[in-house]
Protein backbone atom coordinates (compact mmCIF):
# COMPACT_ATOMS: atom_id res chain seq x y z
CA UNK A 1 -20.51 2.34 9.66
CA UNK A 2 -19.67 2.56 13.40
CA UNK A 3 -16.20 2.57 14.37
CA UNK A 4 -14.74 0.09 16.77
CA UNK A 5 -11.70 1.47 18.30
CA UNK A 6 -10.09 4.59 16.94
CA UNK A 7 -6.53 4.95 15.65
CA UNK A 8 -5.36 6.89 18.69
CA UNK A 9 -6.98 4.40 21.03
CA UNK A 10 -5.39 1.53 19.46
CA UNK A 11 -2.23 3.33 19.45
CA UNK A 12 -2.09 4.12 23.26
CA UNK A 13 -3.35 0.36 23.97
CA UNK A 14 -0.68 -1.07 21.83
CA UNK A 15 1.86 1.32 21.64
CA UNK A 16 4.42 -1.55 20.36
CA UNK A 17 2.83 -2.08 17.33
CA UNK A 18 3.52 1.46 15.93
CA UNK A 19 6.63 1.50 17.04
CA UNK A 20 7.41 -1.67 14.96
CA UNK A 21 4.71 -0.80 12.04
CA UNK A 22 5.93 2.62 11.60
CA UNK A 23 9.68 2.22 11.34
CA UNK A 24 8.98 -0.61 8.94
CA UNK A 25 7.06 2.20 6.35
CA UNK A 26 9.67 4.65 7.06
CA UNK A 27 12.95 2.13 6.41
CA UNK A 28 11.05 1.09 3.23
CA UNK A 29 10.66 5.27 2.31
CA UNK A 30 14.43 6.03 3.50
CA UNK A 31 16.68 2.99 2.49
CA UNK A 32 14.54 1.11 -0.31
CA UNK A 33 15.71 3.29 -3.43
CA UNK A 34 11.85 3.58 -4.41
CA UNK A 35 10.08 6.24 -5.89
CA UNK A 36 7.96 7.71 -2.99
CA UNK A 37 5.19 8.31 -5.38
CA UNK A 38 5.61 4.16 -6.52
CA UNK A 39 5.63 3.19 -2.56
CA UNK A 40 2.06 4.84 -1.85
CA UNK A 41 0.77 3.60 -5.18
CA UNK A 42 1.40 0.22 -4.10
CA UNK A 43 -0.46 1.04 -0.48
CA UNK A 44 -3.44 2.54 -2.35
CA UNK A 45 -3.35 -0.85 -4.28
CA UNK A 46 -3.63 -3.10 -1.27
CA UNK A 47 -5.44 -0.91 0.54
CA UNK A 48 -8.02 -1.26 -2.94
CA UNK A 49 -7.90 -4.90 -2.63
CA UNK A 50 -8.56 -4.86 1.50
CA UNK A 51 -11.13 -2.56 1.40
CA UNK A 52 -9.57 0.24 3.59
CA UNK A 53 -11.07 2.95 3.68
CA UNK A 54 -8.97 4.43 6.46
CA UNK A 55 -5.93 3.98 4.36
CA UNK A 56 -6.73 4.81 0.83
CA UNK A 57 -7.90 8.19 1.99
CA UNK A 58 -4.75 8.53 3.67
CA UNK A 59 -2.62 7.49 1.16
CA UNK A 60 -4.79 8.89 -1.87
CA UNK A 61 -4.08 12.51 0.21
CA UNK A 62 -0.23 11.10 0.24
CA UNK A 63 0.24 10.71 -3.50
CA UNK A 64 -1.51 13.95 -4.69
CA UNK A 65 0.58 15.78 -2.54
CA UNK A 66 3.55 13.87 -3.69
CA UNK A 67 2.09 15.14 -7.91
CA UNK A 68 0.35 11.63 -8.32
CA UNK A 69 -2.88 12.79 -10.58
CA UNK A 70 -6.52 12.04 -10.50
CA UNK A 71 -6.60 10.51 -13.70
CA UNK A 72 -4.39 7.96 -13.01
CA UNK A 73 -5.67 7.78 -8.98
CA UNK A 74 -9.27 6.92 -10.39
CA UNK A 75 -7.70 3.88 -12.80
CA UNK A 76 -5.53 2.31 -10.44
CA UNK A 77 -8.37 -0.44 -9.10
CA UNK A 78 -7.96 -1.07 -13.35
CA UNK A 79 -4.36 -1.02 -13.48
CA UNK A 80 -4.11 -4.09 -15.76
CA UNK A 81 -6.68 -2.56 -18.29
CA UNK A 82 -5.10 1.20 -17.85
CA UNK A 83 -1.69 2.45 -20.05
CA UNK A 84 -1.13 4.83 -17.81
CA UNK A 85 1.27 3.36 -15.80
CA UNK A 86 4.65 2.49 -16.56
CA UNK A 87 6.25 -1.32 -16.87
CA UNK A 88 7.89 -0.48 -13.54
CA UNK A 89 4.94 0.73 -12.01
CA UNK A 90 2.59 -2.12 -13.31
CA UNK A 91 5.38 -4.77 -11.79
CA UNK A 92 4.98 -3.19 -8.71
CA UNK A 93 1.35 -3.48 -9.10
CA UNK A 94 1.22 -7.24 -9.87
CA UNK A 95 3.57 -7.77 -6.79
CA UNK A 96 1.34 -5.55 -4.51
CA UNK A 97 -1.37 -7.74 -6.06
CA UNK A 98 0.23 -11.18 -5.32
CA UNK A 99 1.29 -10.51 -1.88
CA UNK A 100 -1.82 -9.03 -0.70
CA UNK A 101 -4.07 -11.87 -2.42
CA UNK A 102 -1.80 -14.42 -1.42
CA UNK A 103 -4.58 -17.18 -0.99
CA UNK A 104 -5.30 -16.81 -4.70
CA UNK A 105 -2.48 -18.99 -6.23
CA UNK A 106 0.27 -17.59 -3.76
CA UNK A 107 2.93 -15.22 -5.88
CA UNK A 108 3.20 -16.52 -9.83
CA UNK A 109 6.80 -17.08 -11.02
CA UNK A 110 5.76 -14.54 -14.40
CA UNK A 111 5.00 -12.13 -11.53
CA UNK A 112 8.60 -12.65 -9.52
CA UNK A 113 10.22 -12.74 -12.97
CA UNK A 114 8.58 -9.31 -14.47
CA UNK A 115 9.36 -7.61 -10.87
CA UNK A 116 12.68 -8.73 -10.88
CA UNK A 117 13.37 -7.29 -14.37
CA UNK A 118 12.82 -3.89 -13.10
CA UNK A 119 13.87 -3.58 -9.39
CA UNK A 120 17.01 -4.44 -7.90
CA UNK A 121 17.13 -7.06 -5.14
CA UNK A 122 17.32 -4.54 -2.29
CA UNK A 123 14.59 -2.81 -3.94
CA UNK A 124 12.13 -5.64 -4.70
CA UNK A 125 13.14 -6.71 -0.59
CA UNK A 126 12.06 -3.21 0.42
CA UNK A 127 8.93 -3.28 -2.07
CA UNK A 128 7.78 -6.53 -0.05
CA UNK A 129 8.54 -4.93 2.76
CA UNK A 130 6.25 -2.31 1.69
CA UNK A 131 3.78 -4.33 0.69
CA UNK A 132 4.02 -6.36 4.61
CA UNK A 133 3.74 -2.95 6.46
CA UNK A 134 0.64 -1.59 4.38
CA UNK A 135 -1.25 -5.21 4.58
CA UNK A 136 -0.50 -4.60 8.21
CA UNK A 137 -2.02 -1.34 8.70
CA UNK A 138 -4.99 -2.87 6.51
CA UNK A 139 -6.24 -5.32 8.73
CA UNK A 140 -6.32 -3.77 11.44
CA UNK A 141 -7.62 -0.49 10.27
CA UNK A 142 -10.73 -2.75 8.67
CA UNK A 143 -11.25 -4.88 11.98
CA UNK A 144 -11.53 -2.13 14.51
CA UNK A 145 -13.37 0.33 11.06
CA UNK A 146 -10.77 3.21 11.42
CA UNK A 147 -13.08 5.95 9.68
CA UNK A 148 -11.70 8.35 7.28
CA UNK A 149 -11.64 12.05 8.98
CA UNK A 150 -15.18 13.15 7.78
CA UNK A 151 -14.47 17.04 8.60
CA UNK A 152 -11.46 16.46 5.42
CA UNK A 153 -14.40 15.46 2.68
């Protein structure tokens, strides 16, 4: 595949989205409460469902460094088949997997009401926000085909 625009390219022609984009991922990793390791779980999830490459070798390289394993990085497109996640971790999932699939049936009440079981209200508004940011980044790494750094493979 042929890339369209790169990420610095599209950074220098729209330098305003960053600055709005990024500060959104980094509120969501300073204020939210949320495991760091749970937060880039949920972007390999979306990025999963999006079909970002760009991003799910980015964030993939995020959560090993932050002790996430390979056993449980290879199941996580199987999450709702897998027991190696925990209840908090598969809420998060479901969310992740409402929001970004929002066509599909929009967000189920049993999802809201298993998510808000385990995450406060500030958290659960900083896991959307999550969620927003990393949907975000998705589309428009996938429309202008932000490649993965080949030299890195």
């Amino acid at each position: 595949m042929k890339s369209r625009m790169n990420r610095a390219d599209f950074h220098k022609l729209a330098p305003e989205v960053r600055a709005h984009l990024g500060p959104l991922n980094q509120a969501v990793i300073d204020a939210g409460g949320i495991e760091k390791s749970l937060i880039e779980l949920v972007k390999i999830r979306a990025s999963q469902i999006n079909g970002c490459a760009f991003c799910l070798d980015m964030h993939t390289r995020e959560a090993r460094k932050l002790g996430e394993t390979e056993e449980r990085l290879h199941v996580l497109a199987a999450w709702h088949e897998s027991p190696a996640f925990t209840d908090r971790e598969r809420a998060a999932l479901a969310w992740t997997d409402s929001l970004t699939d929002i066509a599909d049936g929009h967000v189920p009440d049993e999802v809201y009401d298993e998510v808000k079981k385990l995450f406060t209200e500030k958290e659960l508004a900083y896991l959307t926000a999550a969620v927003v940011a990393i949907n975000g980044w998705n589309r428009i790494a996938v429309a202008f085909r932000f490649l993965p750094d080949a030299r890195r493979a």
